[in-house]
Protein backbone atom coordinates (compact mmCIF):
# COMPACT_ATOMS: atom_id res chain seq x y z
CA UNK A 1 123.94 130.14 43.56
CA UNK A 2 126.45 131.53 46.07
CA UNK A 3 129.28 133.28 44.48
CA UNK A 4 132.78 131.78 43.38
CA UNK A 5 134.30 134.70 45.71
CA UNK A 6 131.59 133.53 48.84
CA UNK A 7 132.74 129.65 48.39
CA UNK A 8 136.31 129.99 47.97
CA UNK A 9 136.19 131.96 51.22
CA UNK A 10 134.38 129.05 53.31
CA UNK A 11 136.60 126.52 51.65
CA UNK A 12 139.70 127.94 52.40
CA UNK A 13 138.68 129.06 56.17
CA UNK A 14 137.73 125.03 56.27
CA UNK A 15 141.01 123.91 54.86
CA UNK A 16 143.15 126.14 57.42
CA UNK A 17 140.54 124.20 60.35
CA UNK A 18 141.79 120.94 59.24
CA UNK A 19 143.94 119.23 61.80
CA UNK A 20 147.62 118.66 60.91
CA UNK A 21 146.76 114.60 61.59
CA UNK A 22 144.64 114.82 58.82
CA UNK A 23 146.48 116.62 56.21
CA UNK A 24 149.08 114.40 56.65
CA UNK A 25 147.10 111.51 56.47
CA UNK A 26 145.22 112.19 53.50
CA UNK A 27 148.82 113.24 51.81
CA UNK A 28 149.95 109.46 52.69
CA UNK A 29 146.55 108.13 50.91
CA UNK A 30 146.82 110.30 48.08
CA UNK A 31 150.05 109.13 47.52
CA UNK A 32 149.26 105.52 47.41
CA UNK A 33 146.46 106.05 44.89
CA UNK A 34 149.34 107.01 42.14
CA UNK A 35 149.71 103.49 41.93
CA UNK A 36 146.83 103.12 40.94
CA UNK A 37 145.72 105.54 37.66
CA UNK A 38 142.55 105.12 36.26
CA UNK A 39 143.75 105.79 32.90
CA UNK A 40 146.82 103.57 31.05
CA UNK A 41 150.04 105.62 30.99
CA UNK A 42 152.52 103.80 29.80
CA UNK A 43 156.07 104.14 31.53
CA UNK A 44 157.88 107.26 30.24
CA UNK A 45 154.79 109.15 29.69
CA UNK A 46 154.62 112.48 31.10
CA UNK A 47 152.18 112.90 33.92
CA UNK A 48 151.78 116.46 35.33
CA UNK A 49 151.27 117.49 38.68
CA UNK A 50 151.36 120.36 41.36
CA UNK A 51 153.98 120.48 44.49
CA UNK A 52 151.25 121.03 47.34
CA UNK A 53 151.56 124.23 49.76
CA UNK A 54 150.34 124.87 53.39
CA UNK A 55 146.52 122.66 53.64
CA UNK A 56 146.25 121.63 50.07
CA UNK A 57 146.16 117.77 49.54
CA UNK A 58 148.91 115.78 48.93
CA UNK A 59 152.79 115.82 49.55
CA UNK A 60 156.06 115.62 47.14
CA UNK A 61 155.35 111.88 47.16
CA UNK A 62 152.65 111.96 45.11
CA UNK A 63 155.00 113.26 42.84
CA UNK A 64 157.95 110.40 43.46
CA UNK A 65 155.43 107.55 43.03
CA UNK A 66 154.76 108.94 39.68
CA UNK A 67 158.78 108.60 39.26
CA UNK A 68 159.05 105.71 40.95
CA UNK A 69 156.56 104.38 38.16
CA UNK A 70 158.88 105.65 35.57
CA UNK A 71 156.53 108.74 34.47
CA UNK A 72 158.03 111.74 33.69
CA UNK A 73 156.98 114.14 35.97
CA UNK A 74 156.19 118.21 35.31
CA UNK A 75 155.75 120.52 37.86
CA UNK A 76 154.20 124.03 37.22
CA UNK A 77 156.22 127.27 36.70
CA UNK A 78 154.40 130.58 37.52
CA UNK A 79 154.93 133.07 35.40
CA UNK A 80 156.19 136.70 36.12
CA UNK A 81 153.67 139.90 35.16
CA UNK A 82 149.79 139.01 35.07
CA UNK A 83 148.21 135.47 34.98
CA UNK A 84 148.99 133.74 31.45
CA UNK A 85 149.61 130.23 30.46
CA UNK A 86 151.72 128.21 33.57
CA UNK A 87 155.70 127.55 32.43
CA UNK A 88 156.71 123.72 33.19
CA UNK A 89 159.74 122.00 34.91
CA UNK A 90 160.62 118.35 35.43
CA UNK A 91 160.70 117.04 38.30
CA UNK A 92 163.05 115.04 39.98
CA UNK A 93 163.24 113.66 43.70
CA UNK A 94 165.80 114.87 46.12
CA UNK A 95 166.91 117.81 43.69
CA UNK A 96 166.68 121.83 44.91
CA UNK A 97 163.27 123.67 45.08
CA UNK A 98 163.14 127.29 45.37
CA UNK A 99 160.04 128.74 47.21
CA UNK A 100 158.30 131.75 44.43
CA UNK A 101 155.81 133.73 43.71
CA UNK A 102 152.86 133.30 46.28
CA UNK A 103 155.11 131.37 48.25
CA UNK A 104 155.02 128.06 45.56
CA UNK A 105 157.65 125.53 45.16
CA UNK A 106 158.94 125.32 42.16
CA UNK A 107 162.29 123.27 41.10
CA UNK A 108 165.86 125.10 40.59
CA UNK A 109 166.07 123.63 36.71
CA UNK A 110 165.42 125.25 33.75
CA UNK A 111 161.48 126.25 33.26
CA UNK A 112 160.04 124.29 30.16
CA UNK A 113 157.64 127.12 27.95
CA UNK A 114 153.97 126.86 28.27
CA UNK A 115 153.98 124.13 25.09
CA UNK A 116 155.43 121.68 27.78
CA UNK A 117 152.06 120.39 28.80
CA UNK A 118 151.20 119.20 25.02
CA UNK A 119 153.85 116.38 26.32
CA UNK A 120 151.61 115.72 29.31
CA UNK A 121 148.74 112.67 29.17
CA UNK A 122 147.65 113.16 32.70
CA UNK A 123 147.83 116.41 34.63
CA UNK A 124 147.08 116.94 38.50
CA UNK A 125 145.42 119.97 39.44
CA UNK A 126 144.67 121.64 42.60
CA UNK A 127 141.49 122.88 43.59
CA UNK A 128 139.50 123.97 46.26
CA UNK A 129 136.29 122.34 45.08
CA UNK A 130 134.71 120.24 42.72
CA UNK A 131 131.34 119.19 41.32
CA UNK A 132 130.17 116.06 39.65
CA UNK A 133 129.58 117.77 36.52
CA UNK A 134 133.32 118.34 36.42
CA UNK A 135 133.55 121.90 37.82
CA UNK A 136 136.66 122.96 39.37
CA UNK A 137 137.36 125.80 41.38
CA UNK A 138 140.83 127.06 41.56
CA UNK A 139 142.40 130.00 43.72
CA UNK A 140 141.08 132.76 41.08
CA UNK A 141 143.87 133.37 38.95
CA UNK A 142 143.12 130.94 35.71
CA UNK A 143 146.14 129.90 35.21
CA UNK A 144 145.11 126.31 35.13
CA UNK A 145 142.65 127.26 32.87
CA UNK A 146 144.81 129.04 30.67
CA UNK A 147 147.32 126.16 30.28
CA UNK A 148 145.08 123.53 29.47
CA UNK A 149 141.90 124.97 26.98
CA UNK A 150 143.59 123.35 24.50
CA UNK A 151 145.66 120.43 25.80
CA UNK A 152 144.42 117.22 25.13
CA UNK A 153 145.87 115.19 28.62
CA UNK A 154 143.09 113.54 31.29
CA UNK A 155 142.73 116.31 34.04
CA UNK A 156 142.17 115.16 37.42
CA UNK A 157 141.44 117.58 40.29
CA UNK A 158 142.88 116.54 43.80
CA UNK A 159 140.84 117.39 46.57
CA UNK A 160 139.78 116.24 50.29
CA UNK A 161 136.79 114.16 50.81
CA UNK A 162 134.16 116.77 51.78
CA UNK A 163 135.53 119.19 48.91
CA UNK A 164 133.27 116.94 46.48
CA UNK A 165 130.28 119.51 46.21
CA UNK A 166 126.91 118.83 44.46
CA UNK A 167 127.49 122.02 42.47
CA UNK A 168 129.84 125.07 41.93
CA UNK A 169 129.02 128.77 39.91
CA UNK A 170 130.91 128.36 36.49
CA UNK A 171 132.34 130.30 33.74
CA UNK A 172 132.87 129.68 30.23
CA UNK A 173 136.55 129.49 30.44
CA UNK A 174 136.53 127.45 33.00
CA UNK A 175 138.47 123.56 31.89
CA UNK A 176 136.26 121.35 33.47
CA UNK A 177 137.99 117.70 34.84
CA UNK A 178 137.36 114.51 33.87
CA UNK A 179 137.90 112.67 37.10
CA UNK A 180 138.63 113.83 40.45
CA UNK A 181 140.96 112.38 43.28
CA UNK A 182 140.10 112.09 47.08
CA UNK A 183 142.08 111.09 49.97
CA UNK A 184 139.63 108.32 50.81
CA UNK A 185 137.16 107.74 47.78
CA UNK A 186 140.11 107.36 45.47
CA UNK A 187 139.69 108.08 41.54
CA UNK A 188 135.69 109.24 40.59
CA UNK A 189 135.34 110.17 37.07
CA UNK A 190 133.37 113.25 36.39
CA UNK A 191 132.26 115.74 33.94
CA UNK A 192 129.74 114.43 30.75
């Protein structure tokens, strides 16, 4: 199998192809399917998700429909120093992000410790790929990984359409997903 180093290469050089039409359109889509979770989350419960930079999929409103739902939204924190456990913050539309580390948004507010996403019943991830077995691959770092071995919330990986890939190298620490979200095909549950 090709290594994770090889793939995230070609996905990334396919993600910067991608015409600004169509990141834009699959941000509208993915947007619209937070209206529709496939798992019950009552009103008030936290949902976690990621504020989306340069090609990745999605937009901010992603993150307001989950508000606009009444879910109480966390955003990811990075760290200072070496890859560890992500911080949290709540989100809230319209207030002041700050642009971080590796040129992430992140909101103004106080960070939340690393315990935040015990709170969290859903959490978004990003990803560059993943497999039907439930295989995400991330940028490299593991912080993802990190923050959720032991959390107990439904993980869903957001990716584009053709980022659905019959299979991807893995590692032991690697948190595999339970369902996955594409701009088109919607909410696919995956993993065992």
């Amino acid at each position: 199998m090709t290594s994770k180093h090889d793939v995230r290469a070609r996905l990334r050089a396919n993600r910067e192809a991608r015409a600004v039409f169509d990141v834009e359109s699959a941000a509208l889509n993915l947007a619209e399917w937070m209206y529709r979770l496939p798992v019950d989350a009552a009103p008030g419960a936290t949902i976690a998700c990621y504020l989306p930079v340069g090609t990745e999929p999605g937009s901010d409103s992603m993150l307001d429909a989950l508000v606009d739902q009444g879910f109480r939204v966390l955003v990811p924190v990075v760290p200072d120093g070496d890859p560890q456990p992500l911080h949290w913050a709540e989100y809230r539309p319209g207030e002041a992000l700050t642009t971080r580390r590796w040129g992430l948004a992140e909101p103004t507010t106080g960070a939340l410790g690393p315990e935040a996403i015990a709170d969290a019943d859903v959490v978004f991830l990003p990803a560059l790929a993943v497999a039907p077995d439930g295989t995400r691959l991330g940028r490299g770092a593991g912080y993802y990984d990190r923050s959720l071995a032991d959390a107990g919330a439904v993980r869903i990986a957001i990716v584009y359409d053709d980022e659905v890939l019959a299979e991807l190298p893995a590692e032991p620490t690697d948190v595999p997903m339970d369902w996955v979200l594409t701009p088109t095909g919607g909410f696919t549950r995956v993993g065992g």
